[in-house]
Protein backbone atom coordinates (compact mmCIF):
# COMPACT_ATOMS: atom_id res chain seq x y z
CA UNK A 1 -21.69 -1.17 -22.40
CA UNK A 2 -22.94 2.29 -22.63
CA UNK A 3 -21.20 4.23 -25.07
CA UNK A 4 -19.19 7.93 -24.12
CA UNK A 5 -18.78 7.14 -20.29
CA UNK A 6 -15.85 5.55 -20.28
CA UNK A 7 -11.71 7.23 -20.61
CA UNK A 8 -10.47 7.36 -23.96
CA UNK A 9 -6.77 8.69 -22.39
CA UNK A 10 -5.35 5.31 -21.60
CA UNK A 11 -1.50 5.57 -21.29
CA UNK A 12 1.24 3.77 -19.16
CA UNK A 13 1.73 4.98 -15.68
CA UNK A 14 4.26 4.03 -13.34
CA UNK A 15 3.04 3.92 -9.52
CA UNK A 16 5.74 3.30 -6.89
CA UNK A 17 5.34 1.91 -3.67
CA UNK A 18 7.03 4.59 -1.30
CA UNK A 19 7.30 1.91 1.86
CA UNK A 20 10.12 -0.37 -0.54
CA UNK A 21 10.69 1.47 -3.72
CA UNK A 22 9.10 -1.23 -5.75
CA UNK A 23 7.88 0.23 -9.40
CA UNK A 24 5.75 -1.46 -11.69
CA UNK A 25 3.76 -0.23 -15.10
CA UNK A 26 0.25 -0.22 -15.94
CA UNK A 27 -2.16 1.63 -18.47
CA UNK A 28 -3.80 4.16 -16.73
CA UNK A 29 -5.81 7.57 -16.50
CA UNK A 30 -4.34 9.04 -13.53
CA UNK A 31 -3.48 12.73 -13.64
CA UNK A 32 -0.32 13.29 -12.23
CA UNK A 33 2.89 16.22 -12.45
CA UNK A 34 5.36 14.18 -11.38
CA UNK A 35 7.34 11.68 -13.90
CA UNK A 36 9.78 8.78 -13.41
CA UNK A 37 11.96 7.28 -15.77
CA UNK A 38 12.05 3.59 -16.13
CA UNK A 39 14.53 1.84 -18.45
CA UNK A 40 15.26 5.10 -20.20
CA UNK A 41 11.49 5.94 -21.08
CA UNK A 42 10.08 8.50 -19.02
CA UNK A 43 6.72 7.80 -17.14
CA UNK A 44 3.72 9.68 -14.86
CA UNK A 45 4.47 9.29 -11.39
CA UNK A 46 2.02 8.08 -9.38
CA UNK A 47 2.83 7.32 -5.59
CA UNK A 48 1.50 4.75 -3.38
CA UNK A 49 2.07 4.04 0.53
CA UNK A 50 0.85 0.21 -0.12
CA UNK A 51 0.63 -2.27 -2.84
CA UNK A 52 1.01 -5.46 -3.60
CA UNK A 53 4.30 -6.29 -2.94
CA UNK A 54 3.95 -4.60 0.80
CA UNK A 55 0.52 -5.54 1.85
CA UNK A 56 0.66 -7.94 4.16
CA UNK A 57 -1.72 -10.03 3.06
CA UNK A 58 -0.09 -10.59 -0.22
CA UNK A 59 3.39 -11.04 1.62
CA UNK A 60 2.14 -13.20 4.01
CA UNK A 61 3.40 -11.06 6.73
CA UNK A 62 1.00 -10.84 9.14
CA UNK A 63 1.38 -9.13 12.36
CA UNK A 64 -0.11 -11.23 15.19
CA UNK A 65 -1.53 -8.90 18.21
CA UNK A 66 -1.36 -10.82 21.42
CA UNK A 67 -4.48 -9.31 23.61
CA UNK A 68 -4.46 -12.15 26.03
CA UNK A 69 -1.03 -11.90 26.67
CA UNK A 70 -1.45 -8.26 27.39
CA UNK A 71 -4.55 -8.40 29.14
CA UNK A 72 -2.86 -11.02 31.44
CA UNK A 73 -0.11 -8.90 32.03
CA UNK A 74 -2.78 -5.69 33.01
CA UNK A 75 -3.70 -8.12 35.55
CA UNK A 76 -0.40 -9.42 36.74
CA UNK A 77 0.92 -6.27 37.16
CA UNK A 78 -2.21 -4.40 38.94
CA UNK A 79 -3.46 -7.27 41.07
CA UNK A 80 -0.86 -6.24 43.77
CA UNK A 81 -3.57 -2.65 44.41
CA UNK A 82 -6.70 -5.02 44.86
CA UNK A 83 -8.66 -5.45 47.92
């Protein structure tokens, strides 16, 4: 590793995950105003709109987008105006 590139300001951070309100901990360097306080110890805020616990791919909550089904309904509906 090549020495003097890398952070020396490692500290805990907690991120939140503003679609559910989840909150977890981490080291990190993030700059930040904002704190949080988490079991009585106050933290940097850092806010998310995804993470792990909401991504749907880790929640296995995909969401299916039917094309055919709406393409065949395009058709269905204009095929009365063809000539």
């Amino acid at each position: 590793m090549r020495k003097g590139i890398h952070p020396e300001n490692y500290r805990l951070v907690a991120f939140k995950d503003m679609s559910n309100e989840d909150v977890f901990l981490t080291k990190s360097t993030a700059n930040t105003k904002e704190t949080l306080e988490v079991e009585g110890v106050e933290y940097p805020l850092v806010k998310m709109e995804i993470s792990r616990s909401s991504h749907p791919f880790y929640t296995g909550k995909k969401k299916l987008i039917d094309t055919a089904g709406r393409i065949d309904k395009f058709k269905t509906k204009y095929a009365k105006f063809k000539k």
